[in-house]
C-alpha atoms as a PDB file:
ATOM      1  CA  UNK A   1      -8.054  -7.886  18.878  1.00  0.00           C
ATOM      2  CA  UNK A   2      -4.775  -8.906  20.572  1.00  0.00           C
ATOM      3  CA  UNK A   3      -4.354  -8.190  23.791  1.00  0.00           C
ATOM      4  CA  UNK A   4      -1.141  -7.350  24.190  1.00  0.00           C
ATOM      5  CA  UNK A   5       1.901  -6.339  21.946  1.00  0.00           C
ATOM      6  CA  UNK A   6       3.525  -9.325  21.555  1.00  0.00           C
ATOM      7  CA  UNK A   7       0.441 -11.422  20.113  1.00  0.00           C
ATOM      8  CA  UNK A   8      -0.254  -8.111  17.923  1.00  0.00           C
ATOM      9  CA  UNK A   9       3.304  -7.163  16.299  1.00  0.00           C
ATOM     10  CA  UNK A  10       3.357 -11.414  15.644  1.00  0.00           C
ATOM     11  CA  UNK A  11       0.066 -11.792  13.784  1.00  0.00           C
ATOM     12  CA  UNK A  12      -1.010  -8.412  12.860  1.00  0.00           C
ATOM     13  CA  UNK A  13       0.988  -8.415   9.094  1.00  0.00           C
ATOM     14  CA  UNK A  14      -0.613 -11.587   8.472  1.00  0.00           C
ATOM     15  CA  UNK A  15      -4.468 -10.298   9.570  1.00  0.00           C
ATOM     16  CA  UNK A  16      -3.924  -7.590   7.149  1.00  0.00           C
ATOM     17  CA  UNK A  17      -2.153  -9.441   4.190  1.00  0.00           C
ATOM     18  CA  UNK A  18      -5.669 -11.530   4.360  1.00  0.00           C
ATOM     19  CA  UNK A  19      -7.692  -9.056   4.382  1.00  0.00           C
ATOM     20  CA  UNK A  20      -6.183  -7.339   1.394  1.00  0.00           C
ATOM     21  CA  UNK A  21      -6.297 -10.550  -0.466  1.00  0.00           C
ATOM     22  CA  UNK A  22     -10.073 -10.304   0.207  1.00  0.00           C
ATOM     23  CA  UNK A  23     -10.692  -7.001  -0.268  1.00  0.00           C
ATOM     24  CA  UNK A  24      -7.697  -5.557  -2.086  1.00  0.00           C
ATOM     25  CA  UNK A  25      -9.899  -2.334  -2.521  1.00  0.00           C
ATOM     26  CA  UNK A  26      -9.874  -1.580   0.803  1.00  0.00           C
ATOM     27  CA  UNK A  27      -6.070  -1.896   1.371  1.00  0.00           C
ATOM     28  CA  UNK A  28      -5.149  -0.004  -2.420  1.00  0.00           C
ATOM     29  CA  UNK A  29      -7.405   2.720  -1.252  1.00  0.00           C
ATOM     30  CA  UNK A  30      -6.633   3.093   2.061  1.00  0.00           C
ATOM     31  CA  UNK A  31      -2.552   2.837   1.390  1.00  0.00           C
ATOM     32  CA  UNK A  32      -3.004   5.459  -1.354  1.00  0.00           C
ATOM     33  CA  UNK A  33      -4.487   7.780   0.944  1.00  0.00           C
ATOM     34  CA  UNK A  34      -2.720   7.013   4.251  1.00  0.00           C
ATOM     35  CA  UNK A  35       0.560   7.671   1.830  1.00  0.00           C
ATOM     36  CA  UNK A  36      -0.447  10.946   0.544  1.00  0.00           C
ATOM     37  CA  UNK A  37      -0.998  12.473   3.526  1.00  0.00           C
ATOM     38  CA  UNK A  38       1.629  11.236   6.254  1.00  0.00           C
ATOM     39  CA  UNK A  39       4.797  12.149   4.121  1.00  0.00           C
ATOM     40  CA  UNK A  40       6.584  14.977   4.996  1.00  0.00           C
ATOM     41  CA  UNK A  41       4.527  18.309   4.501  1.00  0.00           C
ATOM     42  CA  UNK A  42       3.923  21.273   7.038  1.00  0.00           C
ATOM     43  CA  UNK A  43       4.177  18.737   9.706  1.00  0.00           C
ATOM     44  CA  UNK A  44       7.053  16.060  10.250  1.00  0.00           C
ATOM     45  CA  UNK A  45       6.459  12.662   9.717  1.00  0.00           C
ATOM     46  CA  UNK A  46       7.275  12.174  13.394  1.00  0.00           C
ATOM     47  CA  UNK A  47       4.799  14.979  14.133  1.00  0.00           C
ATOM     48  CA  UNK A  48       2.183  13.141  12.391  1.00  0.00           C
ATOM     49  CA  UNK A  49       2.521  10.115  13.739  1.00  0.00           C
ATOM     50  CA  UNK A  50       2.689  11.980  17.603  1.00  0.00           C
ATOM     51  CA  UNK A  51      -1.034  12.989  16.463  1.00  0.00           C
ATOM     52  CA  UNK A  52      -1.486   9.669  15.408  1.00  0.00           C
ATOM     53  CA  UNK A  53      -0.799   7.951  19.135  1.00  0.00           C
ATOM     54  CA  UNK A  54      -2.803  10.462  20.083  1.00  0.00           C
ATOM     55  CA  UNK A  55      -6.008  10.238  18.092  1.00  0.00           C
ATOM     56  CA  UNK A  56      -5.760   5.943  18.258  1.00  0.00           C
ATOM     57  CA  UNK A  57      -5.813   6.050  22.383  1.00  0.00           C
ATOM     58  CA  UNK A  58      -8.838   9.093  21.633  1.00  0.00           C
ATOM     59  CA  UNK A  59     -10.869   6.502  20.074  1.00  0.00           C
ATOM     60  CA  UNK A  60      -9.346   3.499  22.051  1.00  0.00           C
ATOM     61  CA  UNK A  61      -8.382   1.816  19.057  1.00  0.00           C
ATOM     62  CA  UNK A  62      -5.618  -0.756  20.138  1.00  0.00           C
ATOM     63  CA  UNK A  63      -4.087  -1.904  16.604  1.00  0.00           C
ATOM     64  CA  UNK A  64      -3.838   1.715  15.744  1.00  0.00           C
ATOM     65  CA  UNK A  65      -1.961   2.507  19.347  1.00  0.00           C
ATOM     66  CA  UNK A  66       0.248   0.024  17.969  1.00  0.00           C
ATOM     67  CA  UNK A  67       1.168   0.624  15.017  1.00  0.00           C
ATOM     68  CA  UNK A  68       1.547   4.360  15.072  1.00  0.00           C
ATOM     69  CA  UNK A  69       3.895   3.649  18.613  1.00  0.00           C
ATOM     70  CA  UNK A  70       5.940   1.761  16.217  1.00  0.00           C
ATOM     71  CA  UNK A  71       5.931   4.191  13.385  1.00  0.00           C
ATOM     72  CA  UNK A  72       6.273   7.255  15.969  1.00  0.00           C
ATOM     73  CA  UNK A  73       9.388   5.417  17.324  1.00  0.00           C
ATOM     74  CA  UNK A  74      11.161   4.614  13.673  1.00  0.00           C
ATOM     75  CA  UNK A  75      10.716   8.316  13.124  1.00  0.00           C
ATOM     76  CA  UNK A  76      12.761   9.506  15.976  1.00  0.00           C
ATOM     77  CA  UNK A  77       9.994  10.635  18.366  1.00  0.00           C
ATOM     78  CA  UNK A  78      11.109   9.845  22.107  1.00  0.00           C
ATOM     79  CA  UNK A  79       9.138   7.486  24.855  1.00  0.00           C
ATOM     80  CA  UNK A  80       8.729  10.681  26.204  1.00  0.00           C
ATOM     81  CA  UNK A  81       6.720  12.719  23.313  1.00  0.00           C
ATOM     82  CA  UNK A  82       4.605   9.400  23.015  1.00  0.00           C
ATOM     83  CA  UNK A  83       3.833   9.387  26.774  1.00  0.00           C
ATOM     84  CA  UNK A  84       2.378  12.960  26.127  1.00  0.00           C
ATOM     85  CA  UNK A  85       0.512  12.460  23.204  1.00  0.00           C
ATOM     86  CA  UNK A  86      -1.232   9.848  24.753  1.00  0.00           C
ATOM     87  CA  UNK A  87      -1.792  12.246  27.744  1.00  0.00           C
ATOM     88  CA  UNK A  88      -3.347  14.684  25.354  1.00  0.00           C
ATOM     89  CA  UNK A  89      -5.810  11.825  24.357  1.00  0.00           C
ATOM     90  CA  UNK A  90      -6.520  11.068  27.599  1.00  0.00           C
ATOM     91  CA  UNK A  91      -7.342  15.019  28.239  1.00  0.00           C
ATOM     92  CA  UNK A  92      -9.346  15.080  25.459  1.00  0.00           C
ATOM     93  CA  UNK A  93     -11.083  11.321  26.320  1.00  0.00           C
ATOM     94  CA  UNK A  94     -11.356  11.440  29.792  1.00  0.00           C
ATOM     95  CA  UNK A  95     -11.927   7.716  31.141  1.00  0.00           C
ATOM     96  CA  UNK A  96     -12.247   5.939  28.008  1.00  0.00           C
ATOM     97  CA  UNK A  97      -9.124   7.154  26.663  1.00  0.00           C
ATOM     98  CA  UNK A  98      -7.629   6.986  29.814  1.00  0.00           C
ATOM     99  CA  UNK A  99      -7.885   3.134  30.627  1.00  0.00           C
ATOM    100  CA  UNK A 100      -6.402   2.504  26.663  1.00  0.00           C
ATOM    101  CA  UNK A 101      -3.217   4.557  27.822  1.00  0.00           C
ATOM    102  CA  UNK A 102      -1.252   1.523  29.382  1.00  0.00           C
ATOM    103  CA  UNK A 103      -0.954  -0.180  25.842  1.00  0.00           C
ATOM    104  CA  UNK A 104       1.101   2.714  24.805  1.00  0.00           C
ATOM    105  CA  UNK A 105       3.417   1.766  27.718  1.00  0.00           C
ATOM    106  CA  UNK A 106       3.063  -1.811  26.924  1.00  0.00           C
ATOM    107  CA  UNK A 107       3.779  -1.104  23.327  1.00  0.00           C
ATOM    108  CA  UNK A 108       6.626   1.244  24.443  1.00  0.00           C
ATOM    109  CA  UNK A 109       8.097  -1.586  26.587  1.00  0.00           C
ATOM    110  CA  UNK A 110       8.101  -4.167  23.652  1.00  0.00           C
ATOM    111  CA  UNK A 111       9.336  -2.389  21.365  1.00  0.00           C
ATOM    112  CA  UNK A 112      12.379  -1.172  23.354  1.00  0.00           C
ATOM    113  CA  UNK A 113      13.090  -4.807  24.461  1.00  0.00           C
ATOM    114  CA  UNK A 114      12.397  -6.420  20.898  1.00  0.00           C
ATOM    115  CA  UNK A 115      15.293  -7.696  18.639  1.00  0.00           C
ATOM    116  CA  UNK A 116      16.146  -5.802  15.813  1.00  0.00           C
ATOM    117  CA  UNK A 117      14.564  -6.819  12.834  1.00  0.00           C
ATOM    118  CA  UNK A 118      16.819  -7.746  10.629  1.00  0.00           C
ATOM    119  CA  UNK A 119      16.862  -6.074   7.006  1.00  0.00           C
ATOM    120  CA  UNK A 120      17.573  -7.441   3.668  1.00  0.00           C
END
């Protein structure tokens, strides 16, 4: 996996575009159900994707820290409501979780600094 956020927001897209052309199972599956269930509902979008920080530095799972840092961010949830969901992981991890906490930040930091994308 990349090891930092630069290398992953660069190549990640690509990684998965080949894997779907391999496998497009997998990705039709997974999109369908990863669809269904983080639209709006009970919870928020952003509040899903807080739980979602949360659960990828639980399981130290660093394209999923990325990812949902990015997708927490582009729903409105603040550095600061990251920071703690990660926390919560790290309460709920101990050590394990703990050490995975600083690509959060890292993430955090890139994406901050990054140029906007620009749309079509």
């Amino acid at each position: 996996m990349a090891s930092d956020p630069a290398t992953h927001y660069a190549s990640w897209p690509n990684k998965m575009k080949s894997m779907k052309a391999q496998a497009p199972q997998i990705g039709n599956s997974f999109a369908a159900m990863f669809q269904g269930l983080m639209k709006e509902g009970a919870l928020s979008v952003r509040e899903k994707e807080l739980i979602a920080v949360a659960i990828a530095v639980k399981d130290r799972c660093e394209p999923c820290i990325y990812s949902h840092v990015e997708k927490a961010l582009k729903c409105g949830a603040t550095s600061e409501q990251i920071m703690e969901a990660a926390g919560v992981a790290v309460v709920m991890g101990g050590g394990p979780s703990y050490v995975y906490a600083p690509l959060v930040v890292a993430a955090l930091e890139h994406l901050q600094n990054a140029a906007p994308t620009p749309t079509a």
